[in-house]
N, C-alpha and C. Protein backbone atom coordinates (compact mmCIF):
# COMPACT_ATOMS: atom_id res chain seq x y z
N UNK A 1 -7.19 14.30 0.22
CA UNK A 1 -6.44 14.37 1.45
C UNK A 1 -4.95 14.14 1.21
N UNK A 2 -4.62 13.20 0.32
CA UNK A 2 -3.26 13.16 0.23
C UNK A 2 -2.55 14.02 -0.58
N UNK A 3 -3.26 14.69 -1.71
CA UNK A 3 -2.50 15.63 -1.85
C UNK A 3 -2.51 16.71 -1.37
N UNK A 4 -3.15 17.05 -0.44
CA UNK A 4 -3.54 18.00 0.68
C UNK A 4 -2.73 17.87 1.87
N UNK A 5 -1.95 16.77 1.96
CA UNK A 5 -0.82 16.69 3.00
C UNK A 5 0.77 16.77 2.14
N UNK A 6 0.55 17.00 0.97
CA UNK A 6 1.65 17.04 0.22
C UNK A 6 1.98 18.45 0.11
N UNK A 7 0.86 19.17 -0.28
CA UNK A 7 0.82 20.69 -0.06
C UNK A 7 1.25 20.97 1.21
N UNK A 8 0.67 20.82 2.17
CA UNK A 8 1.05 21.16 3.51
C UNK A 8 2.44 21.24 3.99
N UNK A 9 2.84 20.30 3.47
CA UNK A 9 4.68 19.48 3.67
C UNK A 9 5.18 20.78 2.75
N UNK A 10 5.16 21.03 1.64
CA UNK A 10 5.93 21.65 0.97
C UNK A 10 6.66 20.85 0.16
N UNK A 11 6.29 19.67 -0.22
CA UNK A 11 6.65 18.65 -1.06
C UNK A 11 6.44 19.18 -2.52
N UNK A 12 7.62 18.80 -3.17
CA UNK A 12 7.92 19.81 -4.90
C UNK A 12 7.43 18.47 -5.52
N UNK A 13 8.09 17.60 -5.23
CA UNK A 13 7.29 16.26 -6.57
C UNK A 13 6.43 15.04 -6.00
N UNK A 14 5.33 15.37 -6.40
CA UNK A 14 4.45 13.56 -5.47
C UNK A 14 4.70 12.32 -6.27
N UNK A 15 5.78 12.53 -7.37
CA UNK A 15 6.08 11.61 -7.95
C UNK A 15 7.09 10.91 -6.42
N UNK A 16 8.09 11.34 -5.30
CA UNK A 16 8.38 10.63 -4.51
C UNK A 16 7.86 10.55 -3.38
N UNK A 17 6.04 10.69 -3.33
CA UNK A 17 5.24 10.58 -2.66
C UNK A 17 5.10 9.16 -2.50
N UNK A 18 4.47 8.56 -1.23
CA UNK A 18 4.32 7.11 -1.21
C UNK A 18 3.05 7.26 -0.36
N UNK A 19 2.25 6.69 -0.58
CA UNK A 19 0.44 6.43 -0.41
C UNK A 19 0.46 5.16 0.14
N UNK A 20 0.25 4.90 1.49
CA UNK A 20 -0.15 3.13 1.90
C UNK A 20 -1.08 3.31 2.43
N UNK A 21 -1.97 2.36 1.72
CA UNK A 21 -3.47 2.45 2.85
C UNK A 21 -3.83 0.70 2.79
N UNK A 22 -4.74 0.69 3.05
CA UNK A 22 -5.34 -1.00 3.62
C UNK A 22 -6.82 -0.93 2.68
N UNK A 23 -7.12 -0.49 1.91
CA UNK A 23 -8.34 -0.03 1.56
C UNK A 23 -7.75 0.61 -0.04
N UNK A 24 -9.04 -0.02 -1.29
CA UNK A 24 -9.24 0.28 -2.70
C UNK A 24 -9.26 1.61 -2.23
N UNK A 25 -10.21 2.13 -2.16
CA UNK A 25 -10.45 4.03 -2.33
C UNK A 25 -9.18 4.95 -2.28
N UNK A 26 -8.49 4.31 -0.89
CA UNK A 26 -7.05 4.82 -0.68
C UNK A 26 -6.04 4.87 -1.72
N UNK A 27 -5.75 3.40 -2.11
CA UNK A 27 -4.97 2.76 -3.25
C UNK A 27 -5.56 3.61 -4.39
N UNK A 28 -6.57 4.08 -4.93
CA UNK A 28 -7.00 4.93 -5.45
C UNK A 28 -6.77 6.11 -6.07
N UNK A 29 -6.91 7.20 -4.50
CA UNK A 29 -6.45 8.27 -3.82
C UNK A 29 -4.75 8.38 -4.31
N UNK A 30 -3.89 7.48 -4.09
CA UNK A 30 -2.68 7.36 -4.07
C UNK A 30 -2.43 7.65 -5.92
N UNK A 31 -3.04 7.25 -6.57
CA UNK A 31 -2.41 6.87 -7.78
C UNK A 31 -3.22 8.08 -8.59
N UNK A 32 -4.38 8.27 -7.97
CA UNK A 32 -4.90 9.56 -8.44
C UNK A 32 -4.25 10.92 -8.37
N UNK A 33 -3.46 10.75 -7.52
CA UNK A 33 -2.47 11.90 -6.54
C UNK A 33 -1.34 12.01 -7.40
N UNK A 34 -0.97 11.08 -8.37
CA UNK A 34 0.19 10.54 -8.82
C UNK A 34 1.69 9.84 -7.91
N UNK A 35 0.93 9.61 -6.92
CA UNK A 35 1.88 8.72 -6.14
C UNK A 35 2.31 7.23 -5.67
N UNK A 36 3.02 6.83 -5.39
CA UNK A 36 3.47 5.14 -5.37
C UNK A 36 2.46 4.92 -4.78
N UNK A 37 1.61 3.74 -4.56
CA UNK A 37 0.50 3.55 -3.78
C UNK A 37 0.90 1.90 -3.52
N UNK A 38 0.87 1.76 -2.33
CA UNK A 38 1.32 0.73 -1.93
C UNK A 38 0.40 -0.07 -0.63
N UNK A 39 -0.38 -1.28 -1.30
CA UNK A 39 -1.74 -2.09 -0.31
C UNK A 39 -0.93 -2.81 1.07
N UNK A 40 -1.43 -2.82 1.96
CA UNK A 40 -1.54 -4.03 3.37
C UNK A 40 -2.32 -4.84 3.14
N UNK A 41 -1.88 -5.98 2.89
CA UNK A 41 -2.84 -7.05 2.59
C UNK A 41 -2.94 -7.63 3.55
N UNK A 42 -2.82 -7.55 5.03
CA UNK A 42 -3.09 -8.54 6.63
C UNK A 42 -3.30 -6.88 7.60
N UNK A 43 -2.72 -6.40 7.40
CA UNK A 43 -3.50 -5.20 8.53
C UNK A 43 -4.36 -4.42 8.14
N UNK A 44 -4.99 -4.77 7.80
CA UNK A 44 -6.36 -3.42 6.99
C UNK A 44 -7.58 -4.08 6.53
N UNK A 45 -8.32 -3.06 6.46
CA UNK A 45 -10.08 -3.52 6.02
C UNK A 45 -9.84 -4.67 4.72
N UNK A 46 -9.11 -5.00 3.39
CA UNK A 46 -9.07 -5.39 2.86
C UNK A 46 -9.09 -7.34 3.43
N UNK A 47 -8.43 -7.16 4.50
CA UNK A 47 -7.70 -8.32 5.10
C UNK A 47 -9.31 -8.83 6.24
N UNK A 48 -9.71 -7.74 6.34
CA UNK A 48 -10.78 -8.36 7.31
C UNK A 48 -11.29 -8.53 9.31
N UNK A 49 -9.51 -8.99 9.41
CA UNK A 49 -10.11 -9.64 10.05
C UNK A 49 -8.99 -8.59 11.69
N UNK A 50 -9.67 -9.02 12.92
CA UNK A 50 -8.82 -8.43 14.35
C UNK A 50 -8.02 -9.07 14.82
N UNK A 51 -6.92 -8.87 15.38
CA UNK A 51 -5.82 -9.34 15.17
C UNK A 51 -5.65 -10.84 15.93
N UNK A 52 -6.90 -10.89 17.11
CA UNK A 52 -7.19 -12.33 17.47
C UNK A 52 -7.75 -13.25 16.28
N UNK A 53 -8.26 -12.74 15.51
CA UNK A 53 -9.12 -13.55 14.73
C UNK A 53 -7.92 -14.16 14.14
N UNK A 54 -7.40 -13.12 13.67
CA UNK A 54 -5.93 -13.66 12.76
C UNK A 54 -5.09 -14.80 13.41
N UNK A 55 -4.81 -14.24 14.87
CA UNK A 55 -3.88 -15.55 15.48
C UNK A 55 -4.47 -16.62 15.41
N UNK A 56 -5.85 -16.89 15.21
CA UNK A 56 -6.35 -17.90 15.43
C UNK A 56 -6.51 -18.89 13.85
N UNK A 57 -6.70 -17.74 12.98
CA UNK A 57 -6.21 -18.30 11.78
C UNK A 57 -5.48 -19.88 11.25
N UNK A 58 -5.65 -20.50 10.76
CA UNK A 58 -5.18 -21.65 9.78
C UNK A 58 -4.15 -20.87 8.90
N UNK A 59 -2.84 -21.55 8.50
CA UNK A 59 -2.18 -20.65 7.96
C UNK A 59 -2.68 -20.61 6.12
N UNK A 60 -3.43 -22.05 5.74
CA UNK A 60 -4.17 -21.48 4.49
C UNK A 60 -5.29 -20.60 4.03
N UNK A 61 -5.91 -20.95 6.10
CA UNK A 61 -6.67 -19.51 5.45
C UNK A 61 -5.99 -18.16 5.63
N UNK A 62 -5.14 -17.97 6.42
CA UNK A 62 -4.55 -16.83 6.28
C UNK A 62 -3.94 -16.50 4.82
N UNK A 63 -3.39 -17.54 4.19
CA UNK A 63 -3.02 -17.03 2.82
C UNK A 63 -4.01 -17.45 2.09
N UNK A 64 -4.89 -17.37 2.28
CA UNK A 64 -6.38 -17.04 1.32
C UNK A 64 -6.64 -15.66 1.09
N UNK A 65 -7.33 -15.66 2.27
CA UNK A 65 -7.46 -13.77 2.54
C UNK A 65 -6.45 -13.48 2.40
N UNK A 66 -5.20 -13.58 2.45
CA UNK A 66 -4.08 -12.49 1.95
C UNK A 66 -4.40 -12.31 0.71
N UNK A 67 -4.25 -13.03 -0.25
CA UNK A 67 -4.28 -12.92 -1.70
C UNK A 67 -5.71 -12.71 -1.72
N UNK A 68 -6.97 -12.58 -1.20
CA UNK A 68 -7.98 -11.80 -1.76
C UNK A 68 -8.00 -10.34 -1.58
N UNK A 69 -7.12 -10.04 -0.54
CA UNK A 69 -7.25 -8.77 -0.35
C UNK A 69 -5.74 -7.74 -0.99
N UNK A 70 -4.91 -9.14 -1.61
CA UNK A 70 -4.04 -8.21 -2.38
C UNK A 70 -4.64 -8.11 -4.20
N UNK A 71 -5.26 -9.28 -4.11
CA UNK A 71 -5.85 -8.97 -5.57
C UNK A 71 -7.14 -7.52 -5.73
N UNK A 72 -7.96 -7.51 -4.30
CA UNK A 72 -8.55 -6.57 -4.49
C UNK A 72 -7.64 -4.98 -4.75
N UNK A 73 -6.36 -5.00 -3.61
CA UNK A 73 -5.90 -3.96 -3.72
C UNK A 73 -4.61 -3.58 -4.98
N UNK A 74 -4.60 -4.81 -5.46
CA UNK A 74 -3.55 -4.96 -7.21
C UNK A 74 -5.11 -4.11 -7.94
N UNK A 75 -6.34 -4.54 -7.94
CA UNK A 75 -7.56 -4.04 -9.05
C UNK A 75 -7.46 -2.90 -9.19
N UNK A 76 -7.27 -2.44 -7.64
CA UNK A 76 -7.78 -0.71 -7.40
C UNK A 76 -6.51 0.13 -8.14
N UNK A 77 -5.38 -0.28 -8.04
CA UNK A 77 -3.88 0.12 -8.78
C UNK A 77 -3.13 0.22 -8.00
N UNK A 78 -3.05 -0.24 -7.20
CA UNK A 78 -1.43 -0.58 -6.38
C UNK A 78 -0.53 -1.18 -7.01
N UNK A 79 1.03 -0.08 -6.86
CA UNK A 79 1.96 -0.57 -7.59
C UNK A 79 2.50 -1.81 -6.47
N UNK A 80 1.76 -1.85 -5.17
CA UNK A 80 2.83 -2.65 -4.66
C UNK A 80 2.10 -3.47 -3.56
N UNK A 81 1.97 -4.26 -2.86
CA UNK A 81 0.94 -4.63 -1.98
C UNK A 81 1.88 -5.86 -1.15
N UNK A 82 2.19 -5.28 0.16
CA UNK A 82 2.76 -5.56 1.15
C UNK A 82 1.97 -6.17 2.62
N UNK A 83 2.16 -6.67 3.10
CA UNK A 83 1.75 -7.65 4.47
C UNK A 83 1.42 -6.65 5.68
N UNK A 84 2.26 -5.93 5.61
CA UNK A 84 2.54 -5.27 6.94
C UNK A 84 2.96 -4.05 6.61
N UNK A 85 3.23 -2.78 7.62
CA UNK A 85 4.01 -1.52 7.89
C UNK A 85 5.20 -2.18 7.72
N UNK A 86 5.79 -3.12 8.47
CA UNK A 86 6.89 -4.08 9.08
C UNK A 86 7.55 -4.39 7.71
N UNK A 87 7.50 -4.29 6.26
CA UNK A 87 7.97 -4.65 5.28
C UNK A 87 7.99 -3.42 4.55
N UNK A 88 7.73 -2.31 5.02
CA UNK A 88 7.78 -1.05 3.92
C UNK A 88 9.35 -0.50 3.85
N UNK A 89 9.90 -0.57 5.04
CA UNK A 89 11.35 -0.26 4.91
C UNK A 89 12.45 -0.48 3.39
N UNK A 90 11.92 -1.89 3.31
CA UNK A 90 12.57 -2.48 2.32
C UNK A 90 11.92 -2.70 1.14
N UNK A 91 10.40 -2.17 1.19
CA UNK A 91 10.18 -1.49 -0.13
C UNK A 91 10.49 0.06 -0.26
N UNK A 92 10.26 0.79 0.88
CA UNK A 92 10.96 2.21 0.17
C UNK A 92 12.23 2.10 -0.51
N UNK A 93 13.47 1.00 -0.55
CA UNK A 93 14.56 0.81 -0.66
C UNK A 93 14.51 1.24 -2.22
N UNK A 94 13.20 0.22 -2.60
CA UNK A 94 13.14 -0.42 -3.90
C UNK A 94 12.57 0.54 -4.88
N UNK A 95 11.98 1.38 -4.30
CA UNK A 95 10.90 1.94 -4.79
C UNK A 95 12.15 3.48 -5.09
N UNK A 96 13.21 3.76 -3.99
CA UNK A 96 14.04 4.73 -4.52
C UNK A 96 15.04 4.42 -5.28
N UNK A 97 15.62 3.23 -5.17
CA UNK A 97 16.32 2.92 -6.31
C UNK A 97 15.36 2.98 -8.02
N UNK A 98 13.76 2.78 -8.05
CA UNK A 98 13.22 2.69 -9.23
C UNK A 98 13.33 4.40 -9.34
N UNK A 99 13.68 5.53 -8.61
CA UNK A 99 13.38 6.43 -8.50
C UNK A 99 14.40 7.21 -9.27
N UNK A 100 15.91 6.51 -8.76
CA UNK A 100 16.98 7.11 -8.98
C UNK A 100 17.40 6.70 -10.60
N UNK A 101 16.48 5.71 -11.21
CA UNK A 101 16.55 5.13 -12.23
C UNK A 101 15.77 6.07 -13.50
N UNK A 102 15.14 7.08 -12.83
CA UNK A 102 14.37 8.20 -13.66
C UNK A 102 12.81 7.59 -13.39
N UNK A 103 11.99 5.95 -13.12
CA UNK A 103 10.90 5.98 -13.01
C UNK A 103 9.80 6.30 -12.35
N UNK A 104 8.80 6.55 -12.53
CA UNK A 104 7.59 7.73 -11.70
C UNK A 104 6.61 6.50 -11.38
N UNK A 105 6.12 6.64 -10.83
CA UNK A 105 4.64 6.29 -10.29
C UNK A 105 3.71 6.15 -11.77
């Protein structure tokens, strides 16, 4: 699918493709594609849980399950594994400066 939306786009290199999903298979998908693949470790299946459950959360268990579900999504090959949508801004930053530096995915 993702490189099936890359085609579609008319996108020339998926080396400055960026893949975020909440889910191994995705993180996967992404790196299989040859693209940045980058985990949600609190909004997505990895994380578990609905967003009441979460408010209701302890903040150690919230950073429990964070880090189980970024270690699951570091296994699968995520170059990058982020909290939120809400923090990708300022990893695309990072991720084009590694870009402009000549490095690929």
């Amino acid at each position: 699918m993702a490189l099936q939306n890359v085609i579609e786009l008319g996108i020339d290199s998926v080396a400055h493709c960026i893949k975020v999903d909440d889910a191994a298979p995705g993180i996967e998908e992404g790196r299989n594609a040859g693209m940045w693949s980058v985990g949600l470790a609190l909004s997505g299946n990895e994380f578990g849980k609905t967003w009441d459950e979460y408010q209701s959360m302890s903040a150690d268990d919230t950073t429990q399950l964070r880090q189980q579900a970024a270690n699951k999504l570091f296994t699968a090959g995520a170059h990058y594994v982020i909290g939120t949508l809400a923090e990708l801004p300022d990893l695309i930053e990072k991720i084009n400066i590694r870009l402009a530096n000549g490095e690929r995915p």
